[in-house]
Protein backbone atom coordinates (compact mmCIF):
# COMPACT_ATOMS: atom_id res chain seq x y z
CA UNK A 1 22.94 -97.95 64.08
CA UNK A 2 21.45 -96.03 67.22
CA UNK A 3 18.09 -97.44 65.89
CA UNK A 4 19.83 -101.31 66.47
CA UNK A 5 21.47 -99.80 69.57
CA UNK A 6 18.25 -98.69 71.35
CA UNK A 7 15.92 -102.20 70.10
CA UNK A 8 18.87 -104.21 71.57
CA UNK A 9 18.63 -102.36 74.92
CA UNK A 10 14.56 -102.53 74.64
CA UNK A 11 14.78 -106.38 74.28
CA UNK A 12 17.50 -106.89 76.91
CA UNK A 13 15.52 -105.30 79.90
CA UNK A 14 13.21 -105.47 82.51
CA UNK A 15 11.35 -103.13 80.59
CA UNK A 16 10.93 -104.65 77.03
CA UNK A 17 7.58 -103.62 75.60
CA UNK A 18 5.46 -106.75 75.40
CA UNK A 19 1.36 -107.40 75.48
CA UNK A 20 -0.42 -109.23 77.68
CA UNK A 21 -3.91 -110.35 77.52
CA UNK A 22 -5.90 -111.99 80.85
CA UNK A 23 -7.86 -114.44 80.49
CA UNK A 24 -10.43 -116.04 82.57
CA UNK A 25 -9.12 -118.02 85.35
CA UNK A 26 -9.87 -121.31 83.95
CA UNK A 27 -8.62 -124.29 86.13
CA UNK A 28 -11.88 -125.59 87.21
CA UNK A 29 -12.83 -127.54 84.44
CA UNK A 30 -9.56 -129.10 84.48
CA UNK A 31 -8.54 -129.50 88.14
CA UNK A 32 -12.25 -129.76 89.91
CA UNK A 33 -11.25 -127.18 91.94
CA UNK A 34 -14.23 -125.62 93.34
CA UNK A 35 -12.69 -122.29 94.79
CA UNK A 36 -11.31 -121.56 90.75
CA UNK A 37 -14.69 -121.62 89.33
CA UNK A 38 -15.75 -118.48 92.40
CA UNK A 39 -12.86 -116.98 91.01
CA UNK A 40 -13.88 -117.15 87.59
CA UNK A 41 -17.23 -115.93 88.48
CA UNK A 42 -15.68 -113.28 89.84
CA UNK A 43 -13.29 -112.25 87.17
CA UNK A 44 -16.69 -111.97 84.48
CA UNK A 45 -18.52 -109.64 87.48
CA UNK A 46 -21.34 -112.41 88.01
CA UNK A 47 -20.15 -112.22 91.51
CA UNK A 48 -20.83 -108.69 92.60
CA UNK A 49 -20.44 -108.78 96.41
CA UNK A 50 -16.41 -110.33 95.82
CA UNK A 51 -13.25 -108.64 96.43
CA UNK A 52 -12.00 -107.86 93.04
CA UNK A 53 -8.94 -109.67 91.76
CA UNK A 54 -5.28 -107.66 91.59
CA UNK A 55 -4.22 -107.70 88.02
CA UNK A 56 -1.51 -110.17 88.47
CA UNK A 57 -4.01 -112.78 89.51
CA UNK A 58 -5.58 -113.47 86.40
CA UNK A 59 -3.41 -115.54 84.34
CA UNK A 60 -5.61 -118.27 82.19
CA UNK A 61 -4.05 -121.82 82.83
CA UNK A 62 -1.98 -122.17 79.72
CA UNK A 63 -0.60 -118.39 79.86
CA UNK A 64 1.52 -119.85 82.53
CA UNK A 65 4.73 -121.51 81.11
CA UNK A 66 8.51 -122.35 82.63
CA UNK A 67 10.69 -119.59 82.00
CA UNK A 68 14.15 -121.68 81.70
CA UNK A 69 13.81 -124.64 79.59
CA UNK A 70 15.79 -123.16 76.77
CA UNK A 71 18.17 -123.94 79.36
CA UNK A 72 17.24 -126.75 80.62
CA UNK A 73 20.64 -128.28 79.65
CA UNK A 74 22.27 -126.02 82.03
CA UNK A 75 23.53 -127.56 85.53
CA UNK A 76 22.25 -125.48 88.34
CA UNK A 77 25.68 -124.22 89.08
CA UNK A 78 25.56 -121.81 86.50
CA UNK A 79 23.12 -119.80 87.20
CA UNK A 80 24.89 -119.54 90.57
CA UNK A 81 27.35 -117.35 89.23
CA UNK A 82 27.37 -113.56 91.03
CA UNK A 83 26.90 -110.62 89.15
CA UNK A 84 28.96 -108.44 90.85
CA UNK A 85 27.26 -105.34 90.10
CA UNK A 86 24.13 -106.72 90.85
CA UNK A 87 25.49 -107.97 94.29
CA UNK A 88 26.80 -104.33 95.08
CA UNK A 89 23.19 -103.18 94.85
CA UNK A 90 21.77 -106.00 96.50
CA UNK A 91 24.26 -105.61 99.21
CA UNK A 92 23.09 -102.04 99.93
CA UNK A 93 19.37 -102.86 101.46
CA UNK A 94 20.76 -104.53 104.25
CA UNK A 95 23.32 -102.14 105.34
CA UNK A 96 23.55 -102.22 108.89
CA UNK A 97 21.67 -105.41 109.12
CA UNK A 98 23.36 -108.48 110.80
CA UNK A 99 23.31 -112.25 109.44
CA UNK A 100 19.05 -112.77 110.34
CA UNK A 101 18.67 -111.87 106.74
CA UNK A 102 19.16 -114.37 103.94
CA UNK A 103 18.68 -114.15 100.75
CA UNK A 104 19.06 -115.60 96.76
CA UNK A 105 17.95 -113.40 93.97
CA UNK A 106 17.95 -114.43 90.22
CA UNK A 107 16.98 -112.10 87.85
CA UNK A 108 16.16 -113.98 84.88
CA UNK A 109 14.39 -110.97 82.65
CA UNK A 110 17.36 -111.17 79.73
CA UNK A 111 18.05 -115.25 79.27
CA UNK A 112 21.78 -114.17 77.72
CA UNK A 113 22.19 -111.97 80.98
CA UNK A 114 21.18 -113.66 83.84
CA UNK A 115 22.38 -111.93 87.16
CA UNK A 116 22.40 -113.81 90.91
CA UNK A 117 23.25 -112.39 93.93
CA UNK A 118 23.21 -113.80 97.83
CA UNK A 119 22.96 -113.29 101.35
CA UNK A 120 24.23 -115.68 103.57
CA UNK A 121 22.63 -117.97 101.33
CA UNK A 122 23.78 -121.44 103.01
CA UNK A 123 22.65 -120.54 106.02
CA UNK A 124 19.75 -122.87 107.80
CA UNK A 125 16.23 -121.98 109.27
CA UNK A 126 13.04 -123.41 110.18
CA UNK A 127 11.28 -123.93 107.11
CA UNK A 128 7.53 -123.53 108.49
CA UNK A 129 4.94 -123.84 105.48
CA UNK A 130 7.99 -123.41 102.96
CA UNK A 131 8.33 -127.29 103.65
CA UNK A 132 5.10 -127.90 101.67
CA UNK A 133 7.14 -127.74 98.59
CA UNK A 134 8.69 -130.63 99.48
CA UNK A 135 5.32 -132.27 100.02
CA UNK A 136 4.30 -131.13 96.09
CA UNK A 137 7.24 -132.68 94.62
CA UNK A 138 6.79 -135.72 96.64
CA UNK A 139 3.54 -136.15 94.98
CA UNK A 140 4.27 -135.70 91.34
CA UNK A 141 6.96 -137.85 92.63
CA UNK A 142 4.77 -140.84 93.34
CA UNK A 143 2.53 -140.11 90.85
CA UNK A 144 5.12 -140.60 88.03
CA UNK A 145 6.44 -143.54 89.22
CA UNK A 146 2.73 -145.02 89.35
CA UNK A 147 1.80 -143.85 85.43
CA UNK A 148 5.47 -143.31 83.85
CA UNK A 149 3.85 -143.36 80.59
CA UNK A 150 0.53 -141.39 81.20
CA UNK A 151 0.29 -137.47 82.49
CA UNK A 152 -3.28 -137.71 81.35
CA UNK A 153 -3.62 -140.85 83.64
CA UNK A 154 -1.71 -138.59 86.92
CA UNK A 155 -3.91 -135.34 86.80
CA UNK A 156 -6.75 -137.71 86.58
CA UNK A 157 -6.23 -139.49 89.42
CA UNK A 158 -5.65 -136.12 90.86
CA UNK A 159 -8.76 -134.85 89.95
CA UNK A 160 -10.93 -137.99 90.45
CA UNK A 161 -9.61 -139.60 93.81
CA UNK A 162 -11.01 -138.67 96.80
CA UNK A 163 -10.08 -139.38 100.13
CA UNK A 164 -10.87 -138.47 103.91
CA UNK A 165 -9.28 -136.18 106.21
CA UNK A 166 -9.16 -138.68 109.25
CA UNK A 167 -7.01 -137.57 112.11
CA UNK A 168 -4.36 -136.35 109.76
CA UNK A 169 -6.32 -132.98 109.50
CA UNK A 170 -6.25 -132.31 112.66
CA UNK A 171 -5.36 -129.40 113.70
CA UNK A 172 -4.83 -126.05 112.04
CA UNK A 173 -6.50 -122.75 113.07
CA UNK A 174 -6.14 -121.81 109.51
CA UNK A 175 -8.96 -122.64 107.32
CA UNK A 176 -9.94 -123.94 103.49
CA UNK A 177 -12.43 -122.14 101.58
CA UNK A 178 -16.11 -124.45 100.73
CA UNK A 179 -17.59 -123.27 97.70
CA UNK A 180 -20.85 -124.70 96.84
CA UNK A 181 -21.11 -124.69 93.03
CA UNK A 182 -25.12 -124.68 93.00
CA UNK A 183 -25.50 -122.19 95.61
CA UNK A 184 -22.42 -120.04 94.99
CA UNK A 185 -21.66 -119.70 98.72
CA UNK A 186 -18.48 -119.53 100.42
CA UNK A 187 -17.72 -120.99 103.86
CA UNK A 188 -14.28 -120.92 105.42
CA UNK A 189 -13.77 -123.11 108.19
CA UNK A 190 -10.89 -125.68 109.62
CA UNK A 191 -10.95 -129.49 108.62
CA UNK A 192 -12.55 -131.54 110.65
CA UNK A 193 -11.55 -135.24 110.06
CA UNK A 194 -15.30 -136.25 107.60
CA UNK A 195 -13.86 -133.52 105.19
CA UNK A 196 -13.48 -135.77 102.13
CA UNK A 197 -11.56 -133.64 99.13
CA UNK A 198 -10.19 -134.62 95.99
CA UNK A 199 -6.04 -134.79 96.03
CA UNK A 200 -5.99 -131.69 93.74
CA UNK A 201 -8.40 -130.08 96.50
CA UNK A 202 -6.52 -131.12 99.07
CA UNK A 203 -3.18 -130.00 97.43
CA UNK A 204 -4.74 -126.59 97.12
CA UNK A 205 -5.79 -126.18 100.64
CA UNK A 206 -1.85 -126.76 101.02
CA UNK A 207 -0.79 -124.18 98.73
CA UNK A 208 -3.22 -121.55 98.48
CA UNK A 209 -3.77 -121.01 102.03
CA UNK A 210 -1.09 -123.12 103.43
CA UNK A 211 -3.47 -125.31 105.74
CA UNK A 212 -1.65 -127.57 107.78
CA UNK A 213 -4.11 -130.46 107.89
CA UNK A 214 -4.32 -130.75 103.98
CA UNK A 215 -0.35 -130.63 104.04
CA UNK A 216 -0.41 -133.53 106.39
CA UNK A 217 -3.09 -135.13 103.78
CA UNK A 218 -1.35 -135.32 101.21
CA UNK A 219 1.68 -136.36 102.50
CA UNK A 220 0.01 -138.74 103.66
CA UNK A 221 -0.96 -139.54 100.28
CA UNK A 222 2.48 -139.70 98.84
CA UNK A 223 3.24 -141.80 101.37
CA UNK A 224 0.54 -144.62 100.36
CA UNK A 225 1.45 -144.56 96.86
CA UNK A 226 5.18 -145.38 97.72
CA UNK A 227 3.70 -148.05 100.03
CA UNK A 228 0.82 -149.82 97.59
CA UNK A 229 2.62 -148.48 93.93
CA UNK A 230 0.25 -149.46 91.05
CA UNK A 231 -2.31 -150.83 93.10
CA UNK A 232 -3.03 -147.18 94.62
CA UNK A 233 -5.38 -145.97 92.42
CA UNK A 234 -8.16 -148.53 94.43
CA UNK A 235 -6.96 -147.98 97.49
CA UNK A 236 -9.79 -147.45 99.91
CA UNK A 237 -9.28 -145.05 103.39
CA UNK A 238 -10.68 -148.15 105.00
CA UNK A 239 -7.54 -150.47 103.45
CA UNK A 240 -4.94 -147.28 104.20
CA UNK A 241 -6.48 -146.95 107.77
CA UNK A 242 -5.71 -150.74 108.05
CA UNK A 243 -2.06 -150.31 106.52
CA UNK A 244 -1.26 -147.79 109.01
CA UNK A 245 -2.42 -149.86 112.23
CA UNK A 246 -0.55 -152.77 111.45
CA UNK A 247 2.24 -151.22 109.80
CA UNK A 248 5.24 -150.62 112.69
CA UNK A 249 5.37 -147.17 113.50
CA UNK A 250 9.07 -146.48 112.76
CA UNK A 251 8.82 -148.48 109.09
CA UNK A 252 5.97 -145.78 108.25
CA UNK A 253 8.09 -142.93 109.32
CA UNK A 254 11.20 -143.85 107.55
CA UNK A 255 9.57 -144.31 104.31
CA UNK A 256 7.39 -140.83 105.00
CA UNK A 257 10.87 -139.34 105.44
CA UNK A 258 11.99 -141.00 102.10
CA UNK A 259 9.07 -139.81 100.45
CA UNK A 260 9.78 -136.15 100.67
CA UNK A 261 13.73 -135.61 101.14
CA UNK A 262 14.90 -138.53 98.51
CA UNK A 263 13.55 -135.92 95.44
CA UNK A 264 15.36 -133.44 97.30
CA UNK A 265 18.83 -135.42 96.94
CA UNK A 266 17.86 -135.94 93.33
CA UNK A 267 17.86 -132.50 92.36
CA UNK A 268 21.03 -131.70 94.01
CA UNK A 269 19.73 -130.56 97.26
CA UNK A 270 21.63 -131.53 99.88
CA UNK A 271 20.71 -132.47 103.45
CA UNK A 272 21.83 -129.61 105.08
CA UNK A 273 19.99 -127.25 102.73
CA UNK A 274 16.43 -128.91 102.72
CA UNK A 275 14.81 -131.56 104.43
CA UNK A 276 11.89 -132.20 106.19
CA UNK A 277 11.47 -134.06 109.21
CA UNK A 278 7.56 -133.99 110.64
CA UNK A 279 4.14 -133.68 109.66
CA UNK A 280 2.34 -130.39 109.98
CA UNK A 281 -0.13 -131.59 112.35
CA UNK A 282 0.21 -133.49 115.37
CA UNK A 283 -3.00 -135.81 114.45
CA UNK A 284 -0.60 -137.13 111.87
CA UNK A 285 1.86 -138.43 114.56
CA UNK A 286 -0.80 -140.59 115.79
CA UNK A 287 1.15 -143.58 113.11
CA UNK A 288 4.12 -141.42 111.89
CA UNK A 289 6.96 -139.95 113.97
CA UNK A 290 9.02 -137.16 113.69
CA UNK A 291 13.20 -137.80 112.37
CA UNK A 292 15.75 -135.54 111.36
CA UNK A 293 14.36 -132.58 112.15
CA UNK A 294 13.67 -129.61 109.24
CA UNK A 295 15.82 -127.07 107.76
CA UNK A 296 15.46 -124.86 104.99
CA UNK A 297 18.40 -122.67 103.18
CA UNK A 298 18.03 -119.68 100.55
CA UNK A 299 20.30 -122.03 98.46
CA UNK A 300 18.21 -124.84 98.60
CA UNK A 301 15.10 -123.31 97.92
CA UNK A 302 16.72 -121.71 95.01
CA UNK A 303 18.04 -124.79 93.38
CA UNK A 304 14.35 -126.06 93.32
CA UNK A 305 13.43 -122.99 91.85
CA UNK A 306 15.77 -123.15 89.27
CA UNK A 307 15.21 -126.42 88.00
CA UNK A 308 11.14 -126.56 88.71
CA UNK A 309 11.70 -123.12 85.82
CA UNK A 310 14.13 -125.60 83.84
CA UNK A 311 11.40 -128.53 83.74
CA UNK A 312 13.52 -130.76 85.72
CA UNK A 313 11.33 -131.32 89.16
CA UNK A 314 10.31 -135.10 88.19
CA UNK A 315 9.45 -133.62 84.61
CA UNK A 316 8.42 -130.68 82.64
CA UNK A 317 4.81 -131.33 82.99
CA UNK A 318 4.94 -131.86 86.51
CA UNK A 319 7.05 -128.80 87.22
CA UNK A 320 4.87 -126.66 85.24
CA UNK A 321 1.43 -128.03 86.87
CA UNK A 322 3.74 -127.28 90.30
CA UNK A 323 4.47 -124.00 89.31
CA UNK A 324 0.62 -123.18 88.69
CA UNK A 325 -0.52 -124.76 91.76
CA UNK A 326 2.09 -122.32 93.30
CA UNK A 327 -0.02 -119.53 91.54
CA UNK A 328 -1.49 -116.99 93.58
CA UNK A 329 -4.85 -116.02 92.67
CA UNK A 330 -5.72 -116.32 96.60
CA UNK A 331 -5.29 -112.89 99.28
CA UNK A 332 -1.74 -111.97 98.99
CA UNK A 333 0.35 -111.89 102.39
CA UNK A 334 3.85 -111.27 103.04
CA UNK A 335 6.44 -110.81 100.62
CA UNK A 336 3.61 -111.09 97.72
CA UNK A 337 1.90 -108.20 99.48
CA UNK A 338 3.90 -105.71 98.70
CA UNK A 339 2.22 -102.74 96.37
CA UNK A 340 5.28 -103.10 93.62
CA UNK A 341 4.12 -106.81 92.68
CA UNK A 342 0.55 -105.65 92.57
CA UNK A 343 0.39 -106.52 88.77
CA UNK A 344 2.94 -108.83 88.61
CA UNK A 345 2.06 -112.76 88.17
CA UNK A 346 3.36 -114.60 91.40
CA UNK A 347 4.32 -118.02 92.11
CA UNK A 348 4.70 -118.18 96.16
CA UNK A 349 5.18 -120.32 99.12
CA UNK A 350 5.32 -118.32 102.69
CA UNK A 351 6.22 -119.93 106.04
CA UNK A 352 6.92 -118.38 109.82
CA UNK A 353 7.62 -119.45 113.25
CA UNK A 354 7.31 -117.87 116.02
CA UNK A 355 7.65 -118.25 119.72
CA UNK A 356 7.39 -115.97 122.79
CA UNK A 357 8.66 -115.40 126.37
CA UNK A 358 6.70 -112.57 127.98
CA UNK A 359 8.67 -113.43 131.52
CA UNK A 360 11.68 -111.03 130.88
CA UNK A 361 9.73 -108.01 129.65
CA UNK A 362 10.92 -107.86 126.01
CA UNK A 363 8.19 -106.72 123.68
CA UNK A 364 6.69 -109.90 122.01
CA UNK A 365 3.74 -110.52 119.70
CA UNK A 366 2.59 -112.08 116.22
CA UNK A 367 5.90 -112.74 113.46
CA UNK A 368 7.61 -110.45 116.11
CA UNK A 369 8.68 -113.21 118.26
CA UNK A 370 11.78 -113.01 121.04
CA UNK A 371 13.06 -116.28 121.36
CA UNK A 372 12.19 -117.27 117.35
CA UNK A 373 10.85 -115.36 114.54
CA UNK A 374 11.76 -117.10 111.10
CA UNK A 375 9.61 -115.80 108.39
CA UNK A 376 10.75 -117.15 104.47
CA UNK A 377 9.71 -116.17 101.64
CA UNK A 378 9.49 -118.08 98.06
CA UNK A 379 8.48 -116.55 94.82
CA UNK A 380 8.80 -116.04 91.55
CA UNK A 381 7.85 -112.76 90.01
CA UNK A 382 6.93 -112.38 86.30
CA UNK A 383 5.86 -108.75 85.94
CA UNK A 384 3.75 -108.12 82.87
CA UNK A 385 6.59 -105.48 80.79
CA UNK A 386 8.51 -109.39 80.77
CA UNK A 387 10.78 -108.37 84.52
CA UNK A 388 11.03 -111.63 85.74
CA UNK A 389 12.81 -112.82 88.84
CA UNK A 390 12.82 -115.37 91.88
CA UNK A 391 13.67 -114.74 95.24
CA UNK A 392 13.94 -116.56 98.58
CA UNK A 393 14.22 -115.00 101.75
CA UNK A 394 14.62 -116.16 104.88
CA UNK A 395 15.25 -114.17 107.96
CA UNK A 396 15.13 -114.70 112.26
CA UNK A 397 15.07 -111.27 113.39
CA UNK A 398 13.94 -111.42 116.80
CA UNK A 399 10.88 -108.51 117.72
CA UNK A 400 10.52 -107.19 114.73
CA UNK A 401 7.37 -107.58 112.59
CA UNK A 402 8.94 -109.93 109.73
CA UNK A 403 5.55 -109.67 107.95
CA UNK A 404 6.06 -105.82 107.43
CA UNK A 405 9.48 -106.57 106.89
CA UNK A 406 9.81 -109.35 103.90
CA UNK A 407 6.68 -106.83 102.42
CA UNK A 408 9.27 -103.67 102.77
CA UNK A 409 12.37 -105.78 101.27
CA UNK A 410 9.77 -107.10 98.50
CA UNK A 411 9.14 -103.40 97.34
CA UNK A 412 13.04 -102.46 97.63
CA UNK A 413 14.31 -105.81 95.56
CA UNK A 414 12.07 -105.22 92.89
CA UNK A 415 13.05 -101.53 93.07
CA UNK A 416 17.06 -102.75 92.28
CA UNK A 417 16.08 -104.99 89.61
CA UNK A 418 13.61 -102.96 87.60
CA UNK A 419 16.47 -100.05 87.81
């Protein structure tokens, strides 16, 4: 019986002995993704003048899977549910701490024990690059709609269409990685409006270093294929350059604002929890306008998560593909930075904005903003010994470096739940 005892307690933790083997990072081939194929190079040591890759980054494209569609039946609701131990030890890292912190944690390790906690989870902030999310869903939105019947015929036309920045790029000081397969060179630069990508590209340059431009992009993109439907796939920039001069500039902007927030409402989401309401760049509001303004919630976020897990974001294969475009194989900043997720797997979105007034004498400087200083965090964790959890975090603490921060409360979460 103590034999039984001890296996039951094995399998029912954060700690439950499992094996994992890396594979290759393997999503060129399927994705056209040029910066995958460096990465893969890298992984095999036929790049010897790379930064090696942390442990957690090398995940072969089918290792990843959802983690909750055994209960996919489940409403969101209950998983909701607070553990009240759980919460007790949650509760004790922010002792002390006002209401700039906000949080959601689900530990889903042990399926028959999941345990939730909160922080002021309804709470609202500037979303910053968080928002992107929306943008992803809004694509695999569209994309469905234009081949119900066909993933094979979606991630092709991700991988296969093409189309050009234009003034929608324009402009980001952060820049997308060039590699040149022949040469095996890397440039990083910012877009510049010839920059012609494929939409899997350019949905990359969204997520793995959150460029603004290539967020704008493919919104952009989502927003044609609600305009033209079926007829899409042809589109030329030339024809959705003409479509956008001749189109009235508050039709455009209330179907761009369809585009991203109606999937929101169709998960449960509700207004006041997530929405989106302008483009990241302001070449973008050369034919769109800004309208309703964007908020982002810790209970929002983690109703997306939750059901992107479940398979429910448009479908299971979309969510899945999501959840690997989410996957960070890129330099780790933030939250993700922090040395306790070093060899973890982890699926992350990052955004932060913040603004300074130097006048009164109040110390001031980058993420340690006086008048704003929202940094959020999005991520799920899936440590290799099977510890798996999501968080979102989402905090306005006003001249204090939030980077440091979110990487400090990183360390300590994963501290409570591995306990």
């Amino acid at each position: 019986m103590k034999k039984l005892a001890l296996f039951a307690l094995l399998i029912s933790s954060c700690f439950a002995f499992t094996t994992i083997i890396f594979y290759p990072i393997d999503g060129y081939e399927k994705t056209g993704i040029k910066r995958l194929l460096r990465l893969e190079l890298i992984k095999n040591g036929e790049l010897k003048d790379a930064s090696p890759l942390p442990e957690g980054a090398k995940k072969s494209w089918n290792d990843i899977q959802l983690n909750l569609t055994a209960k996919a039946s489940d409403s969101v609701g209950t998983f909701l549910q607070v553990d009240d131990a759980f919460q007790k030890e949650i509760n004790s890292l922010f002792k002390g701490l006002d209401k700039s912190y906000s949080l959601a944690v689900l530990d889903i390790s042990n399926l028959d024990s999941i345990r939730y906690a909160k922080r002021n989870e309804t709470a609202g902030y500037q979303p910053g690059s968080v928002g992107k999310l929306a943008v992803l869903n809004a694509l695999f939105t569209q994309l469905a709609k234009i081949y119900p019947d066909s993933w094979d015929s979606r991630t092709e036309l991700l991988k296969n269409k093409t189309v050009k920045a234009g003034v929608w790029g324009l402009t980001d000081e952060h820049t997308i990685p060039i590699y040149n397969v022949e040469k095996k060179t890397l440039v990083k630069r910012q877009v510049i409006a010839s920059d012609v990508f494929s939409l899997y590209e350019w949905t990359d340059h969204m997520l793995s270093v959150s460029n603004n431009g290539a967020a704008s992009i493919v919104w952009r993109e989502a927003l044609l294929m609600a305009a033209f439907g079926k007829e899409y796939p042809e589109l030329t920039d030339e024809k959705a350059l003409e479509y956008f001069k001749t189109t009235p500039k508050k039709e455009i902007t209330d179907l761009a604002n369809d585009v991203v927030n109606l999937p929101l409402r169709d998960l449960g989401i509700s207004h006041d929890e997530w929405r989106l309401g302008s483009f990241f760049t302001g070449g973008a509001n050369t034919y769109v306008g800004d309208k309703g303004g964007s908020i982002g919630s810790p209970a929002g976020l983690m109703k997306f998560l939750i059901q992107l897990e479940q398979g429910k974001v448009v479908d299971e294969k979309s969510s899945l593909e999501m959840k690997r475009l989410m996957y960070m194989t890129d330099r780790r900043i933030r939250y993700a930075q922090s040395p306790a997720l070093k060899d973890a797997a982890v699926y992350f979105k990052s955004g932060s904005l913040y603004k300074c007034d130097r006048s009164n004498g109040q110390t001031c400087g980058k993420y340690m903003g006086n008048i704003q200083n929202f940094m959020n965090s999005v991520i799920i964790v899936e440590h290799p010994d099977n510890c798996t959890y999501m968080v979102v975090l989402m905090t306005n603490v006003l001249r204090k470096n939030s980077a440091s921060d979110h990487m400090y409360l990183a360390s300590a979460i994963d501290k409570v739940i591995r306990k």
